[in-house]
Protein backbone atom coordinates (compact mmCIF):
# COMPACT_ATOMS: atom_id res chain seq x y z
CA UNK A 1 -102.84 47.47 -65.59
CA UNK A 2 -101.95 47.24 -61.60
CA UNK A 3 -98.57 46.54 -62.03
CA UNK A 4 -98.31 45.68 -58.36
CA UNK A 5 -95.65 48.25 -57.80
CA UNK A 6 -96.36 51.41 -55.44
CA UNK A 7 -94.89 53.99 -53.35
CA UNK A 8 -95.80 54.39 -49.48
CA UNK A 9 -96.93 58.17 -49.81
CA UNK A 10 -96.30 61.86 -50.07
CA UNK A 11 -96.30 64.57 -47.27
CA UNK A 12 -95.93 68.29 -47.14
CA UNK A 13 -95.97 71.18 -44.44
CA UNK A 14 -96.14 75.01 -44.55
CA UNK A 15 -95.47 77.27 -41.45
CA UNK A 16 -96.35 81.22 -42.24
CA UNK A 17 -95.68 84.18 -40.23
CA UNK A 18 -98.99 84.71 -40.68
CA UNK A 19 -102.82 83.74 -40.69
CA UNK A 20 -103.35 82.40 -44.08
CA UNK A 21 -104.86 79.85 -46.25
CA UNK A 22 -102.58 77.25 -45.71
CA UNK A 23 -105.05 74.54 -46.07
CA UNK A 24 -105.00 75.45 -50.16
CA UNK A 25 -101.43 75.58 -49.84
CA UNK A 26 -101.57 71.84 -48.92
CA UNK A 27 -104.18 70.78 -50.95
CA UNK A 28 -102.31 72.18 -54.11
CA UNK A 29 -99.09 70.95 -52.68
CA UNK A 30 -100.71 67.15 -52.60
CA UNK A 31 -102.48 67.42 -55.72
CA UNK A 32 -98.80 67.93 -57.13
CA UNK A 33 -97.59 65.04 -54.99
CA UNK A 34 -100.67 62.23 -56.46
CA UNK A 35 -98.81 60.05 -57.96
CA UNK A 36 -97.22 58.84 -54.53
CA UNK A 37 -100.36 57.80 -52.97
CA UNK A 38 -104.07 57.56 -54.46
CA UNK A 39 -105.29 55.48 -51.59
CA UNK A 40 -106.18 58.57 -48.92
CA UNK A 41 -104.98 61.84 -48.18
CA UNK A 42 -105.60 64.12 -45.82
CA UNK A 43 -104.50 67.99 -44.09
CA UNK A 44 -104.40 68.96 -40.69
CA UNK A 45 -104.67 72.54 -40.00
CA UNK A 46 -103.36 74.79 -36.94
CA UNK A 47 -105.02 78.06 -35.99
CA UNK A 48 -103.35 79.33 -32.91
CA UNK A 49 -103.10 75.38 -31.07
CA UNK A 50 -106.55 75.04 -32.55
CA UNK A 51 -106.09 71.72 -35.36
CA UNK A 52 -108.99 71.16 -37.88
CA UNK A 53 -108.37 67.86 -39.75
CA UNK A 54 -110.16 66.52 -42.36
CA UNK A 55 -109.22 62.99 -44.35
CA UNK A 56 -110.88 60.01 -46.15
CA UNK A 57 -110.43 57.41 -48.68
CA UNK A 58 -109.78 58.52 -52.26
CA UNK A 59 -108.42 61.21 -54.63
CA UNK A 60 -107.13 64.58 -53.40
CA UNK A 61 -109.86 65.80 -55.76
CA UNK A 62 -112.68 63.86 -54.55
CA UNK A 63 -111.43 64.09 -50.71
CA UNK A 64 -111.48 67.65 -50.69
CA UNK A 65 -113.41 70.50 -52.04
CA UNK A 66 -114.07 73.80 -51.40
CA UNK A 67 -116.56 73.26 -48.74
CA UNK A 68 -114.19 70.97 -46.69
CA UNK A 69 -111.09 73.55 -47.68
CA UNK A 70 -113.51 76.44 -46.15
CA UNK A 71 -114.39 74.11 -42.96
CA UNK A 72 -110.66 73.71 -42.66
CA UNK A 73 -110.52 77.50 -41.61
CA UNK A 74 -107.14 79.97 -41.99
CA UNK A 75 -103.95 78.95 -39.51
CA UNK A 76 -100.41 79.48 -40.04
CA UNK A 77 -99.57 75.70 -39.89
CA UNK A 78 -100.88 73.01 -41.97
CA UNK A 79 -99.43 69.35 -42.68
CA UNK A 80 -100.86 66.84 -45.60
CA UNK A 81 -100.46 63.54 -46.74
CA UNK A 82 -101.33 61.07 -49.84
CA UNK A 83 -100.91 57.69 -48.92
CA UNK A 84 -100.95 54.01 -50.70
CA UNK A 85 -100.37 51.14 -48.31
CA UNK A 86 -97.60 48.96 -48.09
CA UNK A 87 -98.17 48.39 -44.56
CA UNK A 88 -102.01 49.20 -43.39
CA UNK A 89 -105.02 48.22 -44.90
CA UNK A 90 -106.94 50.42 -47.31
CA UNK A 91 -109.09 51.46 -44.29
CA UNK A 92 -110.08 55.65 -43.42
CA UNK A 93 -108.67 54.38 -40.22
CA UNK A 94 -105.38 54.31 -41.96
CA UNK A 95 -104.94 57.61 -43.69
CA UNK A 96 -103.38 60.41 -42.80
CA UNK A 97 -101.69 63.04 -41.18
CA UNK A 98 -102.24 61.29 -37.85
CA UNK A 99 -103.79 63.71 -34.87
CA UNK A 100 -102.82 62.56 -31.43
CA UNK A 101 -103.72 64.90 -28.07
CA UNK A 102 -101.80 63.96 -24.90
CA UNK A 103 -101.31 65.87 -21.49
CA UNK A 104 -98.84 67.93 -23.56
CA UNK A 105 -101.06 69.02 -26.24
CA UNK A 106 -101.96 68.13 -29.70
CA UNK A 107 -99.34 66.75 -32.26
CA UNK A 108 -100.27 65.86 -35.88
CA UNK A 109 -97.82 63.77 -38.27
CA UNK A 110 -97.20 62.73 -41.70
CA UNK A 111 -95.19 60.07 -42.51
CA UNK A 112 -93.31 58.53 -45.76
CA UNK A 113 -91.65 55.74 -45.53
CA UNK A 114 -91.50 51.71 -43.78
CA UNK A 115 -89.96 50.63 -40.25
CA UNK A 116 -88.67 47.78 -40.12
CA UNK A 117 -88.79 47.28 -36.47
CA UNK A 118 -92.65 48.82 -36.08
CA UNK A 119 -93.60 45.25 -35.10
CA UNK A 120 -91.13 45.36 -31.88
CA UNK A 121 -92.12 49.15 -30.98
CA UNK A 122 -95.61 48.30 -30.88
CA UNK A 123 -95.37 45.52 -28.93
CA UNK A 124 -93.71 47.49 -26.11
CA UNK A 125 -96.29 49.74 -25.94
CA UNK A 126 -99.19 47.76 -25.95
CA UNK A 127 -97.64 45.61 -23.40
CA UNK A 128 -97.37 49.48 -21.24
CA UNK A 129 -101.06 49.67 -22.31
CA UNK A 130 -101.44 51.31 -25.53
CA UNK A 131 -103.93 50.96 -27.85
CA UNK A 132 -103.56 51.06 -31.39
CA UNK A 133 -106.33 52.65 -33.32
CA UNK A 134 -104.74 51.94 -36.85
CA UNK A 135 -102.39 49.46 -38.66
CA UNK A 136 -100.04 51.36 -39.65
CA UNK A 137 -96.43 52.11 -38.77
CA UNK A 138 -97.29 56.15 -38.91
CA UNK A 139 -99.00 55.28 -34.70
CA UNK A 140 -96.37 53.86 -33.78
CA UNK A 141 -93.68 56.56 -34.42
CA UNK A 142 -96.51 58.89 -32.30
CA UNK A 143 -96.38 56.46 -29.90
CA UNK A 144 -92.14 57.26 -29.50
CA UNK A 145 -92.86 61.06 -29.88
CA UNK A 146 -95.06 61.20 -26.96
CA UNK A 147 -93.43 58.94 -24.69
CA UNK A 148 -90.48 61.24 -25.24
CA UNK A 149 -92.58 64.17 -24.95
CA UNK A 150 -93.50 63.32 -21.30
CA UNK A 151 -89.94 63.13 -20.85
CA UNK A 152 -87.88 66.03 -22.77
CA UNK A 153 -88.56 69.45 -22.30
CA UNK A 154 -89.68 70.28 -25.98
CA UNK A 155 -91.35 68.76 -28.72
CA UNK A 156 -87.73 68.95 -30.89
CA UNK A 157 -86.02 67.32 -28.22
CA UNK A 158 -88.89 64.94 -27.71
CA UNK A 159 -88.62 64.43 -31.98
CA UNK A 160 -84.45 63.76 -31.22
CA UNK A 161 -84.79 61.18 -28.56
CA UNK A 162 -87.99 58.94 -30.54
CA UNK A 163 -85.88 58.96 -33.58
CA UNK A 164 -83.20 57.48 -31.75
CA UNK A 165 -85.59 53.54 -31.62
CA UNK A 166 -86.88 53.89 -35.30
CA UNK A 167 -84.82 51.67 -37.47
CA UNK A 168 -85.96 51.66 -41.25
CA UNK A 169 -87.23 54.36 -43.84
CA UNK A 170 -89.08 57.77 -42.12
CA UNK A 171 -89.38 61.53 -43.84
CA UNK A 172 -91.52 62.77 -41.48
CA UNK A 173 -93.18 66.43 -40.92
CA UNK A 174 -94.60 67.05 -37.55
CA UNK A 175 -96.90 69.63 -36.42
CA UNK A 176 -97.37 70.77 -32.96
CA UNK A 177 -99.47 74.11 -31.78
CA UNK A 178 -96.03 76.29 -32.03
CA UNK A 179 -94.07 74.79 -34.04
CA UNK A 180 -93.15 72.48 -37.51
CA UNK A 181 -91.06 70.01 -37.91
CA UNK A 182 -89.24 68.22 -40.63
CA UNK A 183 -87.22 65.04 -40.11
CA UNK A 184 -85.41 62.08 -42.64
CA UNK A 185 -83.67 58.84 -41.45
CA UNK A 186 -80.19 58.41 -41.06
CA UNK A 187 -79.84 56.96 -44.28
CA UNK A 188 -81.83 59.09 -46.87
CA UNK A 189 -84.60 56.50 -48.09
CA UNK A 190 -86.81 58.94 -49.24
CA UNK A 191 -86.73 62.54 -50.50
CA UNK A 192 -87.90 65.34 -48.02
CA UNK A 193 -87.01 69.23 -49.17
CA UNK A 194 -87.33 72.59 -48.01
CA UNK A 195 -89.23 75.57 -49.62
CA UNK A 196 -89.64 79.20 -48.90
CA UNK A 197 -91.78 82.13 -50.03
CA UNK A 198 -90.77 85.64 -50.61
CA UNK A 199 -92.87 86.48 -46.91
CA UNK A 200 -90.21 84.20 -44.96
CA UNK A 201 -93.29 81.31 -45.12
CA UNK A 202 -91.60 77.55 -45.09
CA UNK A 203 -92.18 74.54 -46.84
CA UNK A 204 -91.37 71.00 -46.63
CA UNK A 205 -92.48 68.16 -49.13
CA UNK A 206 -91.47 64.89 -50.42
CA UNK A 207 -90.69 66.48 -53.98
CA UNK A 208 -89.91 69.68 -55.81
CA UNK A 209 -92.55 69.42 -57.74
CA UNK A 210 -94.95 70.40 -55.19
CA UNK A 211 -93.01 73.39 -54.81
CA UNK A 212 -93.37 74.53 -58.10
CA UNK A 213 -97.22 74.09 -57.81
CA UNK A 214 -97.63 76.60 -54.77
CA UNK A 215 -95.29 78.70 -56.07
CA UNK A 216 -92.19 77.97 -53.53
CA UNK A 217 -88.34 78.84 -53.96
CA UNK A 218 -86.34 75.34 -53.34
CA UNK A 219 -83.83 76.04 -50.73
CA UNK A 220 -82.34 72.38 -50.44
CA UNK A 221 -82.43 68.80 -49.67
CA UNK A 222 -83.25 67.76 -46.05
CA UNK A 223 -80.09 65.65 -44.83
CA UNK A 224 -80.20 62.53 -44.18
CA UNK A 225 -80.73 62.27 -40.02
CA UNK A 226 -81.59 65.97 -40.04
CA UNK A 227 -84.26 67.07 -38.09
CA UNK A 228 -85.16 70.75 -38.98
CA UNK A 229 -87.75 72.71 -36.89
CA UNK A 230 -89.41 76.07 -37.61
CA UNK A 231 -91.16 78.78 -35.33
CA UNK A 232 -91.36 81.98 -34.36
CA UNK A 233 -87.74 82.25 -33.61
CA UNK A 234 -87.15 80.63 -36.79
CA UNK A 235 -85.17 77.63 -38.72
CA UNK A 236 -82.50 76.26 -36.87
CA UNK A 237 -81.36 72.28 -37.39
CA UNK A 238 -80.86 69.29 -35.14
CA UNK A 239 -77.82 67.24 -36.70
CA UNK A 240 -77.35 64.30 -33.55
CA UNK A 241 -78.63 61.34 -36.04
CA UNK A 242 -76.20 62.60 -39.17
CA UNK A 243 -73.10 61.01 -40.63
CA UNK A 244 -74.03 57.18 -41.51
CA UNK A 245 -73.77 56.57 -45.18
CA UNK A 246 -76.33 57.34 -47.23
CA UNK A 247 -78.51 54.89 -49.21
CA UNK A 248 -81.90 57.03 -50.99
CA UNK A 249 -84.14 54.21 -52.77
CA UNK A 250 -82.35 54.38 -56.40
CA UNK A 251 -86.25 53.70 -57.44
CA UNK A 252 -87.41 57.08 -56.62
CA UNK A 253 -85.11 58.15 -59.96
CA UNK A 254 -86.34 55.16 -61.96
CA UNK A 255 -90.18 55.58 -61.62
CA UNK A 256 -91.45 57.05 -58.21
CA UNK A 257 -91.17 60.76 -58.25
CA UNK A 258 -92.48 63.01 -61.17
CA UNK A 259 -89.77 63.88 -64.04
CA UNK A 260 -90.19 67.50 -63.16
CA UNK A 261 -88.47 67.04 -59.73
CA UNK A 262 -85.20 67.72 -58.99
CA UNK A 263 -84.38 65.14 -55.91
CA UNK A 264 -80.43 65.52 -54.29
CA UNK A 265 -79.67 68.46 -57.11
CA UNK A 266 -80.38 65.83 -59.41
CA UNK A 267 -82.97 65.98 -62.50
CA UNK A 268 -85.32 62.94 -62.12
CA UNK A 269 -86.05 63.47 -65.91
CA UNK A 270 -81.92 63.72 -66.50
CA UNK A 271 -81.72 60.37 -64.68
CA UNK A 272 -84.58 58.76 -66.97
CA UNK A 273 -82.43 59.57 -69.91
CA UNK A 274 -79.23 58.28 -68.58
CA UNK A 275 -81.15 55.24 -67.55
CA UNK A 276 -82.45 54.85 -71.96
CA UNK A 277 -78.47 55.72 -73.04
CA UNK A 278 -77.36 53.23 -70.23
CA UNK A 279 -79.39 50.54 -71.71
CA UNK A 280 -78.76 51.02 -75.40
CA UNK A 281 -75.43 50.67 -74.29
CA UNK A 282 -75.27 47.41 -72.29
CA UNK A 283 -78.69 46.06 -74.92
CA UNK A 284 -78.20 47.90 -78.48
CA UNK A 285 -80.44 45.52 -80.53
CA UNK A 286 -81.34 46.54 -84.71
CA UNK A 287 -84.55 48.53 -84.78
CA UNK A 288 -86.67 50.86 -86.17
CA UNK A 289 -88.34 53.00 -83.83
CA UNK A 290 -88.40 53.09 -80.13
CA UNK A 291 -91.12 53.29 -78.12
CA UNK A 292 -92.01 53.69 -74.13
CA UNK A 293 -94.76 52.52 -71.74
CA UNK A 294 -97.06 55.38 -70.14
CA UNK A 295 -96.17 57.28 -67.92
CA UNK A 296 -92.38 56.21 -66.74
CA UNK A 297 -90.80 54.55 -69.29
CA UNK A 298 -91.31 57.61 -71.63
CA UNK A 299 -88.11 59.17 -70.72
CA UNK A 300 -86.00 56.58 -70.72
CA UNK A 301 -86.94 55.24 -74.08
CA UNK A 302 -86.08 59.03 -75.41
CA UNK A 303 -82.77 58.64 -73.96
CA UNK A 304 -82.52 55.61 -75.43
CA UNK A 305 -83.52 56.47 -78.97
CA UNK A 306 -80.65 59.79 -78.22
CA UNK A 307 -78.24 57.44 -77.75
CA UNK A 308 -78.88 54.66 -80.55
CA UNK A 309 -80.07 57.31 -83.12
CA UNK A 310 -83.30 55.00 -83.59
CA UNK A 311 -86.18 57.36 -84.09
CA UNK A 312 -88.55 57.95 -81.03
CA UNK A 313 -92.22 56.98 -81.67
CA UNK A 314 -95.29 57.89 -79.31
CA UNK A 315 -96.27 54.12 -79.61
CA UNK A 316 -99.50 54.34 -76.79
CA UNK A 317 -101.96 56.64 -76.00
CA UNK A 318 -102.66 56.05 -72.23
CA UNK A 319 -106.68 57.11 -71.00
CA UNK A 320 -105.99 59.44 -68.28
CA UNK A 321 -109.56 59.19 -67.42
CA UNK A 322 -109.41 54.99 -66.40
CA UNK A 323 -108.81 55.16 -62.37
CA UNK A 324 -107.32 53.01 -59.93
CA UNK A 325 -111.46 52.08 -58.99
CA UNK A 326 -111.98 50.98 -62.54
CA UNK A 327 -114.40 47.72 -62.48
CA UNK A 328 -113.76 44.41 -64.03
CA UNK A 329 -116.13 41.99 -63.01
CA UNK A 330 -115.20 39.27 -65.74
CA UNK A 331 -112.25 37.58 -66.66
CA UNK A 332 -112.14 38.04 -69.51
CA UNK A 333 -113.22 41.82 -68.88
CA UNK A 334 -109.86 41.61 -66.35
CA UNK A 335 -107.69 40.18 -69.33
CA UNK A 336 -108.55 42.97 -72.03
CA UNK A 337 -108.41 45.74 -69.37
CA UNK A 338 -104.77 47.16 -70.51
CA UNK A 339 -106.66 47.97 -73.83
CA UNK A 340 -109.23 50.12 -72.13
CA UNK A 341 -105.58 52.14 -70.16
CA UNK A 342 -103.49 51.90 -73.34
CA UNK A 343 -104.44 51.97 -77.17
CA UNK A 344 -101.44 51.51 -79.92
CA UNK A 345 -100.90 54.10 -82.66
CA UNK A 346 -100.46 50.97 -85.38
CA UNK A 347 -99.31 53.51 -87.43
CA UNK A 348 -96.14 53.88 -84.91
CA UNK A 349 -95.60 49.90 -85.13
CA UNK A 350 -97.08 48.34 -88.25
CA UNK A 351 -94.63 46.39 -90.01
CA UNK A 352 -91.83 47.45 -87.61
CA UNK A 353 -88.91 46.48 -85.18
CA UNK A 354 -90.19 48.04 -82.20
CA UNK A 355 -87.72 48.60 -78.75
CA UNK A 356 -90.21 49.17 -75.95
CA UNK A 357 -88.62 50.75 -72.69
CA UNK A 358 -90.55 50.12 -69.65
CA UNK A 359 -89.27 50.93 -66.00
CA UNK A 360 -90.02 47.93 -64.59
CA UNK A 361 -91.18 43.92 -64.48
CA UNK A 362 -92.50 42.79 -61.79
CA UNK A 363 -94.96 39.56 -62.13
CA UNK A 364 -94.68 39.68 -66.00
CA UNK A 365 -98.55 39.90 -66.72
CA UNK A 366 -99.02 43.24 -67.81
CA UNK A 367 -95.87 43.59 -69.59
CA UNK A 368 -96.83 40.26 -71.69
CA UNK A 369 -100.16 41.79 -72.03
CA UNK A 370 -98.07 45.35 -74.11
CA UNK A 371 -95.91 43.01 -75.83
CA UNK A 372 -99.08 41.20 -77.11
CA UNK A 373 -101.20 44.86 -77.98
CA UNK A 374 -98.08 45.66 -80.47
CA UNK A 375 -98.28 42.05 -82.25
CA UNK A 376 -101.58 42.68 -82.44
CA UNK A 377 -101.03 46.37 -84.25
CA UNK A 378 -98.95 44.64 -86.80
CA UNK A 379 -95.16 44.66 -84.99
CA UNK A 380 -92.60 42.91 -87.15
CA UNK A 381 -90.36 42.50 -83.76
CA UNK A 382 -90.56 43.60 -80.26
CA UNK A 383 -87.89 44.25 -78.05
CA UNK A 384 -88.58 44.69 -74.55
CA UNK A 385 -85.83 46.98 -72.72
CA UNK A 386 -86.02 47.49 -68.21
CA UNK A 387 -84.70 50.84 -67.06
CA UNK A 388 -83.82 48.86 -63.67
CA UNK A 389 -82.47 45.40 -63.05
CA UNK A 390 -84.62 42.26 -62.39
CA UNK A 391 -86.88 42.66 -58.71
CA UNK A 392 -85.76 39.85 -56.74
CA UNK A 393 -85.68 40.83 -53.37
CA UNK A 394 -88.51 42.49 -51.35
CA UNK A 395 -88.63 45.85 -50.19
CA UNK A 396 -88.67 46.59 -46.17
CA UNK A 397 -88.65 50.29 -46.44
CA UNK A 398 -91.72 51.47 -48.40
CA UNK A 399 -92.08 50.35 -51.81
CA UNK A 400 -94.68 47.74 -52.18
CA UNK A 401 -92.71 45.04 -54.05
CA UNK A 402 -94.19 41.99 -54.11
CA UNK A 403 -92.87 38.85 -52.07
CA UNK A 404 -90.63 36.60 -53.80
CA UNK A 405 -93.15 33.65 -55.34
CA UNK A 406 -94.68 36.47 -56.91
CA UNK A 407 -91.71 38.03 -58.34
CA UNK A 408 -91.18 36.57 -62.20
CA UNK A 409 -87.01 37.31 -62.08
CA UNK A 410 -87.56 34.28 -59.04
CA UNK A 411 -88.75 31.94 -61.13
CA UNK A 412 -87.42 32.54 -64.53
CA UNK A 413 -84.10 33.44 -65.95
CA UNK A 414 -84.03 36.89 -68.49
CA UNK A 415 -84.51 34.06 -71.56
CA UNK A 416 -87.51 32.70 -70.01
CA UNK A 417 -89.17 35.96 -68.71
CA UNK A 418 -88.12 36.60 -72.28
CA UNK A 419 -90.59 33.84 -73.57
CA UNK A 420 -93.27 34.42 -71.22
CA UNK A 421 -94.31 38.21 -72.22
CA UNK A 422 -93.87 37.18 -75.59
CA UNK A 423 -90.82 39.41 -76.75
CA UNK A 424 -87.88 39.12 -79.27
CA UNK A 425 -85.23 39.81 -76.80
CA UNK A 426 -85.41 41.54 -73.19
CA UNK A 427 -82.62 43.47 -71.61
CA UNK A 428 -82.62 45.20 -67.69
CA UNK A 429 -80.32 47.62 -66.93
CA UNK A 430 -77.39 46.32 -64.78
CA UNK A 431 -77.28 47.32 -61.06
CA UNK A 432 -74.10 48.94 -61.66
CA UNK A 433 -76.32 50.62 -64.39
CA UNK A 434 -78.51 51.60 -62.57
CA UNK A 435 -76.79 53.31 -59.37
CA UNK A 436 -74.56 55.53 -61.83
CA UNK A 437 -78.39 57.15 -63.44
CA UNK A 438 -78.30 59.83 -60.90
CA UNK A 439 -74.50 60.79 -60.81
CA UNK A 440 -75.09 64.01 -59.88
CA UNK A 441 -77.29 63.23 -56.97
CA UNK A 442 -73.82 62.49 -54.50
CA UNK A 443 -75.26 60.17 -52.75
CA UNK A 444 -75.36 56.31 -52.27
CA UNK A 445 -78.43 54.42 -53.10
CA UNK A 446 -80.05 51.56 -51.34
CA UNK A 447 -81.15 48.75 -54.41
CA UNK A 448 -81.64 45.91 -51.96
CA UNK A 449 -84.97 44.84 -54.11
CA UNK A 450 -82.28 44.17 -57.05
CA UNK A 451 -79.37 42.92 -54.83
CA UNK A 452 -80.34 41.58 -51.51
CA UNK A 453 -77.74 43.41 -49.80
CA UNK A 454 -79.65 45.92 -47.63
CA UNK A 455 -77.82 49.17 -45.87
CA UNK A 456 -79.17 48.19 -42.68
CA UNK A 457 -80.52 44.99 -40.97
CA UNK A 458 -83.71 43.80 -41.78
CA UNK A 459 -85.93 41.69 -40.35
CA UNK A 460 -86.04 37.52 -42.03
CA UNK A 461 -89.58 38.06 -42.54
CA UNK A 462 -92.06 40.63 -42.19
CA UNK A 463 -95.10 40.54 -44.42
CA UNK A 464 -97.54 43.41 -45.70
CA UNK A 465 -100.40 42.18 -43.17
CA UNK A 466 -97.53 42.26 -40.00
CA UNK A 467 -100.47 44.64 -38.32
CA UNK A 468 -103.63 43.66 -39.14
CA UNK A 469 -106.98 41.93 -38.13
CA UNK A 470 -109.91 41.63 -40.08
CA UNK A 471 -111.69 45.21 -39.65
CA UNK A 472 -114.82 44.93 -42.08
């Protein structure tokens, strides 16, 4: 069921007036934010300059629990992460936040996003000596804090000036012993916001939703290029990287971030039902009942089924219970495994025209793998309907999109990929399509992966593995 599509991680920070338990603050906060990472997570916590850290492979859940919370102590600044690599092996190594203690002091960071010129920053530093602990591109923005830090005269200023070489994708909160800091490249790639509780305690995290699950008042959108800082004097802003157009991944409205978030004053869930009326629109097709894939194309094939009039059928029931560790040492074990994540109601399809909304295709295996479970159930027809275009382009700033030979819209044209997963007809969503889902978000979105016009250079080649060695 690994559809080979993922998002780089989630991060959240809390600074309180106060002594408090802001390491169950976090670990609510990322238990809210799972779905962005399921690889590691991890919270850092600050009592008086004092940081406790604990992190590991796995789960929030099964990283944490009320032992390690306890160990983790009271402070009035804490910073967490869930991560999934698309740069960085799957090592503890790699997880985060990241601690780093210099001549200055102590400085923990979280990090969300891809660099695309990582490779060149860490080269300068090794070549001044550094040496890199992990493989990911999370050490290497540390790396640009601290030199700055030697240099500037605070750890804002220090923030301002190392933002200054990063080039790509960065929402970034920042912890030092006085102070926390929030910062989002120029162009927006991905969502940071700002949260407050009735005591004058503030909160950063990569979605609303995590809000919500502490109990947090949304105050707004970090700007793109904003860095925002908070400490005893309070919240004040640092604007010096503002003003270049926007371009937020249009994916993080198509399938990354929960439907309860609100992301740029936009409903994520509101956009998922544009996306279904968009696609009726530019696909309608004769049907009897519409159906969506678990979890993401649910709302989408609602809107769709609003906009068409088709009824709306609950077509799979998806075991929430199956992880991402689930074993399949057989082939053919590997082949059936979408039966053990999804079972069809037959009494949904049998004897039916069926329009199944997914968000996504990406090598064409798992969707040919649905298609076949409702022939199986007794589907008269199956329509297969993508709330985004076709993938085929790579992404350099933190999704983990596969490379182009492995990328089905490369090889195929729509009436091919058509054949291959098995379906009646197949319609995506047009790019035009799909940057107008989010209208009321006012901003620009970046959908190089569709396009192949990126909003800023990239590199001709950078793979996954542009970091690593074989650590066993």
């Amino acid at each position: 069921m690994n559809k080979g599509l993922h998002e780089e991680c989630g991060v959240f920070g809390i600074y309180s007036r106060e002594t408090t338990d802001v390491a169950s603050l976090s670990y609510m906060a990322l238990y809210a934010l799972q779905h962005r990472g399921q690889e590691s997570c991890g919270i850092v916590v600050n009592d008086r300059g004092i940081f406790s850290h604990h992190k590991d492979l796995g789960l929030v859940p099964e990283v944490f629990n009320k032992h390690q919370l306890e160990k983790l102590g009271q402070g009035n600044i804490s910073i967490g992460h869930v991560r999934y690599s698309t740069t960085g092996n799957s090592n503890r190594v790699n997880a985060q936040p990241l601690v780093v203690r210099h001549v200055k002091g102590p400085l923990a960071i979280a990090h969300n996003g891809n660099l695309v010129n990582a490779h060149i920053l860490r080269e300068k530093y090794e070549m001044m000596g550094g040496i890199f602990q992990s493989t990911n591109d999370t050490e290497v923005i540390s790396y640009a804090i601290t030199e700055q830090r030697l240099k500037q005269g605070s750890i804002e200023n220090a923030v301002e000036h190392a933002l200054s070489d990063l080039k790509g994708a960065y929402s970034l909160v920042i912890m030092s012993p006085q102070k926390l800091i929030a910062a989002r490249d120029p162009q927006g790639f991905r969502p940071l916001v700002m949260g407050k509780f009735s005591d004058g305690s503030v909160v950063f995290a990569s979605e609303t939703c995590a809000l919500d699950s502490i109990g947090a008042e949304f105050v707004r959108d970090i700007d793109p290029g904003e860095i925002v800082v908070v400490d005893k004097e309070g919240i004040r802003s640092i604007r010096t990287h503002c003003g270049e157009k926007s371009a937020m991944c249009v994916f993080e409205f198509v399938y990354f971030a929960r439907p309860d978030s609100i992301i740029q004053g936009c409903s994520v869930h509101s956009a998922r039902l544009r996306a279904g009326e968009l696609l009726w629109n530019e696909h309608p097709v004769d049907a009897d009942v519409v159906i969506g894939v678990p979890d993401s194309g649910l709302d989408a094939a609602l809107g769709l089924s609003h906009a068409s009039g088709i009824p709306y059928g609950v077509g799979f029931i998806k075991n929430r219970y199956v992880g991402r560790t689930f074993i399949q040492p057989s082939q053919t074990q590997r082949t059936n495994s979408v039966k053990i994540k999804l079972n069809v109601v037959r009494e949904v399809v049998r004897g039916k025209r069926v329009i199944l909304v997914d968000d996504s295709i990406v090598r064409g295996t798992t969707s040919a793998r649905i298609v076949n479970l409702l022939r199986e159930a007794g589907a008269r027809e199956v329509h297969f309907r993508v709330s985004c275009p076709p993938f085929t382009n790579p992404c350099y700033f933190g999704t983990d999109i596969d490379s182009k030979e492995n990328l089905i819209a490369c090889k195929y044209t729509i009436p091919e990929i058509c054949r291959q997963i098995g379906a009646d007809s197949l319609g995506y969503l047009s790019i035009e399509g799909v940057k107008s889902i989010a209208k009321d978000a006012g901003c620009e979105f970046c959908v190089g992966c569709f396009s192949g016009e990126y909003p800023i250079e990239v590199p001709k080649e950078m793979p996954k593995d542009k970091f690593e060695s074989r650590i066993v």
